[in-house]
C-alpha atoms as a PDB file:
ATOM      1  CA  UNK A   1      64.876 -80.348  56.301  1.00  0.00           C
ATOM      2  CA  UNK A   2      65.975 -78.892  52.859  1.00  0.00           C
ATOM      3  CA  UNK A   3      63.364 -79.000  49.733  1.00  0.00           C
ATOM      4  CA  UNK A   4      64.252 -81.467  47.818  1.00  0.00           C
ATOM      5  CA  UNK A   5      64.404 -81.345  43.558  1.00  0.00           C
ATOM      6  CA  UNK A   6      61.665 -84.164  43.218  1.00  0.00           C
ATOM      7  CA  UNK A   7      59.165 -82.097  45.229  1.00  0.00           C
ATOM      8  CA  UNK A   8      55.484 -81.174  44.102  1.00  0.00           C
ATOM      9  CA  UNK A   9      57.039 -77.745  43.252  1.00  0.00           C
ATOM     10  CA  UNK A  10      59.990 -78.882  41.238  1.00  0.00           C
ATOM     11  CA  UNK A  11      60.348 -77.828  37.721  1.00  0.00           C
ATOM     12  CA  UNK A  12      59.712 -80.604  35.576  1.00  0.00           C
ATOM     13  CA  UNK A  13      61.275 -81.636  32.057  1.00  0.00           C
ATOM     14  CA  UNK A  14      60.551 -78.868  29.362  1.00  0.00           C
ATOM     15  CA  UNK A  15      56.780 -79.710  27.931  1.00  0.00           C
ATOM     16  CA  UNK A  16      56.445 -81.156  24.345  1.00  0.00           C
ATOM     17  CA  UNK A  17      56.618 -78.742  21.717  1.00  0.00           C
ATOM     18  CA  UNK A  18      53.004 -77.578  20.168  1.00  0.00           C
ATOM     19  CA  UNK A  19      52.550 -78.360  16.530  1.00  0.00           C
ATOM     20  CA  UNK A  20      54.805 -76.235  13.899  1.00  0.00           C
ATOM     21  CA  UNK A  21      52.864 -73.001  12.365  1.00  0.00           C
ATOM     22  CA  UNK A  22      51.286 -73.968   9.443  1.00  0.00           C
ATOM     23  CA  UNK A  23      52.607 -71.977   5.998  1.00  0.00           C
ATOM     24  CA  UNK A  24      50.102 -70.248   4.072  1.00  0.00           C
ATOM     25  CA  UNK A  25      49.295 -71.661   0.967  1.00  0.00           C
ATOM     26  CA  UNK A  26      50.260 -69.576  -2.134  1.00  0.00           C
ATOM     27  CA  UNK A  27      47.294 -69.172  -4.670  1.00  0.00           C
ATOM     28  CA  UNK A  28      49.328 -71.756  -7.053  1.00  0.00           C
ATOM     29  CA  UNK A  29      49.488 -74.568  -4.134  1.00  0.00           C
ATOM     30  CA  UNK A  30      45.743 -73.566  -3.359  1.00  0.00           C
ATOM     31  CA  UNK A  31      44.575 -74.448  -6.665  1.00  0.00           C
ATOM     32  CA  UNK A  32      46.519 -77.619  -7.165  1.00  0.00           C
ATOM     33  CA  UNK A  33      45.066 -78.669  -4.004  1.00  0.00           C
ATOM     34  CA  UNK A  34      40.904 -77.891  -5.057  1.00  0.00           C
ATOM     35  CA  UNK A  35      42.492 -79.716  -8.917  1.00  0.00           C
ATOM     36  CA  UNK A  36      43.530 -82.965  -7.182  1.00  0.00           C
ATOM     37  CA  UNK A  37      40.052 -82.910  -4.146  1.00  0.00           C
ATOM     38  CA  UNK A  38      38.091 -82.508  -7.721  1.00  0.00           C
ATOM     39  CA  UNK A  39      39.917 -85.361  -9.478  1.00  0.00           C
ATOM     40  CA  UNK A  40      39.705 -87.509  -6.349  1.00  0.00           C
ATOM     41  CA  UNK A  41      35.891 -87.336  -6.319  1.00  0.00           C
ATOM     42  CA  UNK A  42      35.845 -88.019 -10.044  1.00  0.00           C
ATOM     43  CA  UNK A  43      37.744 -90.816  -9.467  1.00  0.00           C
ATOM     44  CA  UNK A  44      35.671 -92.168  -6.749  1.00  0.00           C
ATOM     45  CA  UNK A  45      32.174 -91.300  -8.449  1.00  0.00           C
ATOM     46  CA  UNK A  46      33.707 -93.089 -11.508  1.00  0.00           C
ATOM     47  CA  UNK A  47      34.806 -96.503  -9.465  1.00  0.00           C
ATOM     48  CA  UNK A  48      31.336 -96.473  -7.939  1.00  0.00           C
ATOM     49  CA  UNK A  49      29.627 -96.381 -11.756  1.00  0.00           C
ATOM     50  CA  UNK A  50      32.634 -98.771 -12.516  1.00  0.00           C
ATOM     51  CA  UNK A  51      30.819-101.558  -9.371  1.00  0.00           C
ATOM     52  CA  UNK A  52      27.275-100.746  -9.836  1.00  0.00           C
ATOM     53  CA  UNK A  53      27.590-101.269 -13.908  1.00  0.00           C
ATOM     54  CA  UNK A  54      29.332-104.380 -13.046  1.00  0.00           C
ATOM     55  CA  UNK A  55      26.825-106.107 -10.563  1.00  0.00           C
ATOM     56  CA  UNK A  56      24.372-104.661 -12.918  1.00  0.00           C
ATOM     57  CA  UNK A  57      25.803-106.950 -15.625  1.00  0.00           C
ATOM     58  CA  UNK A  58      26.229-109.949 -13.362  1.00  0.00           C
ATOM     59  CA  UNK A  59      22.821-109.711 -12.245  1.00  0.00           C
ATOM     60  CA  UNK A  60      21.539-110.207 -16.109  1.00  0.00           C
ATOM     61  CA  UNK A  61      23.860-113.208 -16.307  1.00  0.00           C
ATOM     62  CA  UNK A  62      22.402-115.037 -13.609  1.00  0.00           C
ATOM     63  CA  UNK A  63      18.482-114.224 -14.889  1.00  0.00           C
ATOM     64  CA  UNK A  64      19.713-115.617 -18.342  1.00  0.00           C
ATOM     65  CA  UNK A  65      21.781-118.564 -16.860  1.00  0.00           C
ATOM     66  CA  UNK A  66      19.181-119.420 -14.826  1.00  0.00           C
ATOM     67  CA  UNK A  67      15.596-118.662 -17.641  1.00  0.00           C
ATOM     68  CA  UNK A  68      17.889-120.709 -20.537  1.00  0.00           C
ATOM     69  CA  UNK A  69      16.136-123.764 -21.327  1.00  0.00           C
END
């Protein structure tokens, strides 16, 4: 009996490739990148001011809507 190609032992299909090397940053990309993760946080800590201002508001509507006489 000859081995066959489809045996335990056979060599199998190339595996997948790992992940491509990551390039290091230059200093310029480095600081554009800590610029925009500063900007997104102001932008987030500004749209969560933004919502609590506006229930804050709604919240004094409905007292006087509902203390009117």
């Amino acid at each position: 009996m000859t081995a066959s190609a489809t045996g335990p032992d056979a060599p199998g299909p190339d595996p997948a490739p790992g992940p491509p090397e990551r390039p290091v940053a230059t200093p310029q990309e480095r600081r554009r990148l800590a610029e925009e993760t500063r900007t997104e946080k102001y932008v987030w800590w500004s749209l969560g001011y933004f919502f609590f201002g506006i229930h804050i508001v709604a919240f004094v509507m409905i007292y006087a809507v509902t203390h009117a006489r």
